[in-house]
C-alpha atoms as a PDB file:
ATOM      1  CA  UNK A   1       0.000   0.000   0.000  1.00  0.00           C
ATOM      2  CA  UNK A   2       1.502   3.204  -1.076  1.00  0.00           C
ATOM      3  CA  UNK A   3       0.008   7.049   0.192  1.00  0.00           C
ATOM      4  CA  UNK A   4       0.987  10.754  -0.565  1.00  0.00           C
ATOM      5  CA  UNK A   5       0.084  12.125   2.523  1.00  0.00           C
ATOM      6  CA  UNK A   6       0.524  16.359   2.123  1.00  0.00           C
ATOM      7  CA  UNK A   7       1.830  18.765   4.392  1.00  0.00           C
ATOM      8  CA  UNK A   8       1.399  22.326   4.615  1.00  0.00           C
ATOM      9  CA  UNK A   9       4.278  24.536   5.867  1.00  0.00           C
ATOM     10  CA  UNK A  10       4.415  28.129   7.157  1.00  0.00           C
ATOM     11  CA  UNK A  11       7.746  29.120   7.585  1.00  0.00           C
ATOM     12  CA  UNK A  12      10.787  29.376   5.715  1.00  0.00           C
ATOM     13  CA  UNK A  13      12.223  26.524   8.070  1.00  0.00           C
ATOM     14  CA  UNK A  14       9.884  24.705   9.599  1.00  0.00           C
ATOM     15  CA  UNK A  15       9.459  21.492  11.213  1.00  0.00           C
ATOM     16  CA  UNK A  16       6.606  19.460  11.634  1.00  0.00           C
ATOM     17  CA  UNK A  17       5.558  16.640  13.341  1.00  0.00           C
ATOM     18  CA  UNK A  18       3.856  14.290  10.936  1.00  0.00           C
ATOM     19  CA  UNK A  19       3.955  10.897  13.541  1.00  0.00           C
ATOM     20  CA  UNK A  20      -0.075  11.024  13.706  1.00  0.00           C
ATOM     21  CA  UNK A  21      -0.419  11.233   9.538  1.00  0.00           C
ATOM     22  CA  UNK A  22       2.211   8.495   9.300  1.00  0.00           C
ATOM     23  CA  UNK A  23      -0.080   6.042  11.957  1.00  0.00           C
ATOM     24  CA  UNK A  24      -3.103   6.595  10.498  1.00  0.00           C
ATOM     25  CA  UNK A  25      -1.588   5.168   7.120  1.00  0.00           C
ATOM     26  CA  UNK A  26      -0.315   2.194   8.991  1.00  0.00           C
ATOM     27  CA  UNK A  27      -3.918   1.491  10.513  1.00  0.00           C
ATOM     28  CA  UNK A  28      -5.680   2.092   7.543  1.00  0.00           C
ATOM     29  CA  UNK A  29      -3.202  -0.585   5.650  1.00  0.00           C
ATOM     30  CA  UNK A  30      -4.423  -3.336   7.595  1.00  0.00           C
ATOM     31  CA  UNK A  31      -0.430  -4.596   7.843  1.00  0.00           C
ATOM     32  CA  UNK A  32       0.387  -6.328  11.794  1.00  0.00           C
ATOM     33  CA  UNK A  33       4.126  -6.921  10.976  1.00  0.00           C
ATOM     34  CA  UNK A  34       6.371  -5.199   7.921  1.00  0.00           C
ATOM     35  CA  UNK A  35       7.916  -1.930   7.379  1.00  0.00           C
ATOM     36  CA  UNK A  36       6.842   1.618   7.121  1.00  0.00           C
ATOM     37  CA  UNK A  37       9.071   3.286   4.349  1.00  0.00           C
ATOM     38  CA  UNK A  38       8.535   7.271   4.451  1.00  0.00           C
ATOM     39  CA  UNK A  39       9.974   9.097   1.424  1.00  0.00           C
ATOM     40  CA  UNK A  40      10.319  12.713   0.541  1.00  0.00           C
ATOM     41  CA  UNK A  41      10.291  13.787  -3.236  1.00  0.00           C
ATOM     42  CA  UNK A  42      12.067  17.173  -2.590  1.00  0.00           C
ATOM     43  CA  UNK A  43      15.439  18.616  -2.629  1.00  0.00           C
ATOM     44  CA  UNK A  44      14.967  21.282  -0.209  1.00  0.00           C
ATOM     45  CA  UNK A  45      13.039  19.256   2.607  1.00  0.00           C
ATOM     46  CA  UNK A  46      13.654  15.837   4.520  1.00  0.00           C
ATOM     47  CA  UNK A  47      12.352  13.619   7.041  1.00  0.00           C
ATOM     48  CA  UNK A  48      13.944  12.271  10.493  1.00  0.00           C
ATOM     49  CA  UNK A  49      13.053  10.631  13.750  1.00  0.00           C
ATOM     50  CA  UNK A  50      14.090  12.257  16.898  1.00  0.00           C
ATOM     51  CA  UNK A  51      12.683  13.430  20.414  1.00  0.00           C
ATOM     52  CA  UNK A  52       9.045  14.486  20.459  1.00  0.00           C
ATOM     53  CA  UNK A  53       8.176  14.557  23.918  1.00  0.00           C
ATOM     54  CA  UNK A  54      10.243  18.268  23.965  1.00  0.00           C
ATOM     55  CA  UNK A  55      10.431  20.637  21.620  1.00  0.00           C
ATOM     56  CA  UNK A  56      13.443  22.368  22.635  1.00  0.00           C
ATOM     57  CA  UNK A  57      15.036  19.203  21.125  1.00  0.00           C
ATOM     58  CA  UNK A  58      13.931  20.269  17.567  1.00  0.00           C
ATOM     59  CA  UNK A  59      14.770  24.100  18.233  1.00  0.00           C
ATOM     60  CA  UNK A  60      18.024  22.963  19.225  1.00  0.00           C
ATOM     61  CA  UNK A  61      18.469  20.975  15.903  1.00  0.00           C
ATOM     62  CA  UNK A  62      17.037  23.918  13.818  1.00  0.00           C
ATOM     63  CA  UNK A  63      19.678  26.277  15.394  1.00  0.00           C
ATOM     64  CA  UNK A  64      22.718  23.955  14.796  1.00  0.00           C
ATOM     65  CA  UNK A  65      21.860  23.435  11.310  1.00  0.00           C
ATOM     66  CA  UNK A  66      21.852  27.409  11.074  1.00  0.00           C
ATOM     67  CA  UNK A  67      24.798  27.969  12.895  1.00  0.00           C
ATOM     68  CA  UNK A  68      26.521  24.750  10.830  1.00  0.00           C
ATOM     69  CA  UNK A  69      24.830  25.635   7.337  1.00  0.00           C
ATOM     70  CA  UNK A  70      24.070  30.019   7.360  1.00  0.00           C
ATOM     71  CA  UNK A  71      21.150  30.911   4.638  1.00  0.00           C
ATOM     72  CA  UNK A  72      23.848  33.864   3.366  1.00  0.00           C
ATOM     73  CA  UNK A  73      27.123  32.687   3.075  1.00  0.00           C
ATOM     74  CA  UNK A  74      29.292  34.210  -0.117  1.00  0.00           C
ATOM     75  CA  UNK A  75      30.752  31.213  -1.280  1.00  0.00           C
ATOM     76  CA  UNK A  76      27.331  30.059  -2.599  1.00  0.00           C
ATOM     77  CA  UNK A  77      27.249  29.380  -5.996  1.00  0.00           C
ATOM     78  CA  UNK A  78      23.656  27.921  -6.666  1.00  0.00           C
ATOM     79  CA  UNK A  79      21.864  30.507  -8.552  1.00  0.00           C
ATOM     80  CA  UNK A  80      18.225  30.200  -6.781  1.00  0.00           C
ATOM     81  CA  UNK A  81      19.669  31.569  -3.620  1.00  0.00           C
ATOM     82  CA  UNK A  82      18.524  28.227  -1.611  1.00  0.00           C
ATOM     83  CA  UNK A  83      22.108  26.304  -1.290  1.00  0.00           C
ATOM     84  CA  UNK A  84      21.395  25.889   2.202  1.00  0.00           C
ATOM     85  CA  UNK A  85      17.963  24.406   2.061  1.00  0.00           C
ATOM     86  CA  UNK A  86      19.515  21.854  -0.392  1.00  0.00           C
ATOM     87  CA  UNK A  87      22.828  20.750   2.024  1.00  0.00           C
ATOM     88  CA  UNK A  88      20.752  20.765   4.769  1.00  0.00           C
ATOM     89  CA  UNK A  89      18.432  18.591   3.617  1.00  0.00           C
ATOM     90  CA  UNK A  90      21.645  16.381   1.627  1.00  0.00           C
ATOM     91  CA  UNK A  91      22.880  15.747   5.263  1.00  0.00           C
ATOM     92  CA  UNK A  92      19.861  14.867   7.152  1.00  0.00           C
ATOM     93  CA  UNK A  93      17.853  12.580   4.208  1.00  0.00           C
ATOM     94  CA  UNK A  94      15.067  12.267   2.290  1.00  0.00           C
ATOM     95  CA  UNK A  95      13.696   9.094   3.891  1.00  0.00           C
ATOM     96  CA  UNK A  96      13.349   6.548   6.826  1.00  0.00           C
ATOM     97  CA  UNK A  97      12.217   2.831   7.358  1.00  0.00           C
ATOM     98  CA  UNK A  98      10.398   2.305  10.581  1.00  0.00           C
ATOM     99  CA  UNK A  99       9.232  -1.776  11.472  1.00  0.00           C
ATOM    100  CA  UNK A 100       5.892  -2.168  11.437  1.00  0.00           C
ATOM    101  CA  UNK A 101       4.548  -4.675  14.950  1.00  0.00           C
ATOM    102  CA  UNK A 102       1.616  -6.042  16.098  1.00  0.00           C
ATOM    103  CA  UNK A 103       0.240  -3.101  13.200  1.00  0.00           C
ATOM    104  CA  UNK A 104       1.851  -0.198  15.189  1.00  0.00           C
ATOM    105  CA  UNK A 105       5.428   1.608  14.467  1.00  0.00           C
ATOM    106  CA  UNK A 106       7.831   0.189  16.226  1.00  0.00           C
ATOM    107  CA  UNK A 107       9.249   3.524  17.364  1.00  0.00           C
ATOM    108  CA  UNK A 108      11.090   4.321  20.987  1.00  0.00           C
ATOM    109  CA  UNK A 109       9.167   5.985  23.790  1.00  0.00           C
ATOM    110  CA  UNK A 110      10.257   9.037  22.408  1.00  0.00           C
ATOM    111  CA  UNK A 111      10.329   9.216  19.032  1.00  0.00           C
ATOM    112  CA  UNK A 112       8.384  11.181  16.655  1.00  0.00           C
ATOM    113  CA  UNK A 113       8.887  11.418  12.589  1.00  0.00           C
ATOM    114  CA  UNK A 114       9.417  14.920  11.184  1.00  0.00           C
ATOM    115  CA  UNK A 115       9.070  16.327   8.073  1.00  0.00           C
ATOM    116  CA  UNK A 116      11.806  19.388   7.655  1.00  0.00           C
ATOM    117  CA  UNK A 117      11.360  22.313   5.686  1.00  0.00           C
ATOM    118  CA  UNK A 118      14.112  24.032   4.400  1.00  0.00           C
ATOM    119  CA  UNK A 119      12.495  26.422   1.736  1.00  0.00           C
ATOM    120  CA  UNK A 120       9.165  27.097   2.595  1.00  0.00           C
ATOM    121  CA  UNK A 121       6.368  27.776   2.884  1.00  0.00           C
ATOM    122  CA  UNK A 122       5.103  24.817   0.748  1.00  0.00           C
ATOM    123  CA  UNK A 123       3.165  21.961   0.083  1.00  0.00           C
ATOM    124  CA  UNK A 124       5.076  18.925   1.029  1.00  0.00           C
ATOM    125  CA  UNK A 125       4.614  15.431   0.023  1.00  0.00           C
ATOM    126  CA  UNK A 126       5.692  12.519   1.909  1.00  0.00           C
ATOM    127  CA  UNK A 127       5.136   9.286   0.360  1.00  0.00           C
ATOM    128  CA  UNK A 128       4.301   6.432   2.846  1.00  0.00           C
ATOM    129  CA  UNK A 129       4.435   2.661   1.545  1.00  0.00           C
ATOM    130  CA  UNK A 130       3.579   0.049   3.667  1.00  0.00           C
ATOM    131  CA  UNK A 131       5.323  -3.526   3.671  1.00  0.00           C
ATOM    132  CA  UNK A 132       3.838  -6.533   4.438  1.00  0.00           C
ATOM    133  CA  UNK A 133       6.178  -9.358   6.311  1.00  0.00           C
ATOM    134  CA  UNK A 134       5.138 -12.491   4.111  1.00  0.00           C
END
């Protein structure tokens, strides 16, 4: 089973949670035991699974990834202005495979799945596909 599931952003760099989206897919599919692949068809946004629970965690992220990767650096050469959206997103990836168990994802206590927005605002999509162990 394969789903585009859309997200909205509203800021330039934004991150979102998108765990509940990602669940729902895995209910709906029926699947006990397999994988959850999540897949993001953009250059300039990414997905990752980190601490949920606070959200100082993902500020903190957001302002290393500034501090490692400025918006305005000189060296630039990429002519839309958005080199930094596109290393950023190079170094943290455009996808993830969480196990599927007894049909729920088999993520730690505190995990959560983001979708990261580098160049926004925009519609996102994520594609979800949904494994089945045989």
């Amino acid at each position: 089973m394969t789903e585009i599931v859309r997200i909205r952003t509203t800021k330039h760099t934004s991150i979102v949670n998108i765990t509940p989206q990602i669940r729902d897919v895995v209910k709906r599919s029926g699947v006990t035991e397999g994988l959850c692949l999540i897949y993001v068809p953009h250059t300039t946004a990414c997905v990752f699974i980190n601490e949920g629970a606070d959200p100082d965690v993902i500020r903190d992220i957001v302002y290393a990834l500034e501090k490692l990767i400025p918006w305005n650096d000189p060296g630039y050469e990429h002519g839309e202005g958005n080199s930094a959206a596109h290393i950023r997103s190079s170094i943290v990836g455009n996808s993830r495979i969480v196990p599927v168990v007894g049909g729920s994802l088999a993520l730690g206590t505190w995990e959560s799945i983001f979708l990261a927005e580098f160049d926004g605002p925009r519609e996102r999509k994520v594609i979800v596909k949904i494994l089945r162990e045989e």
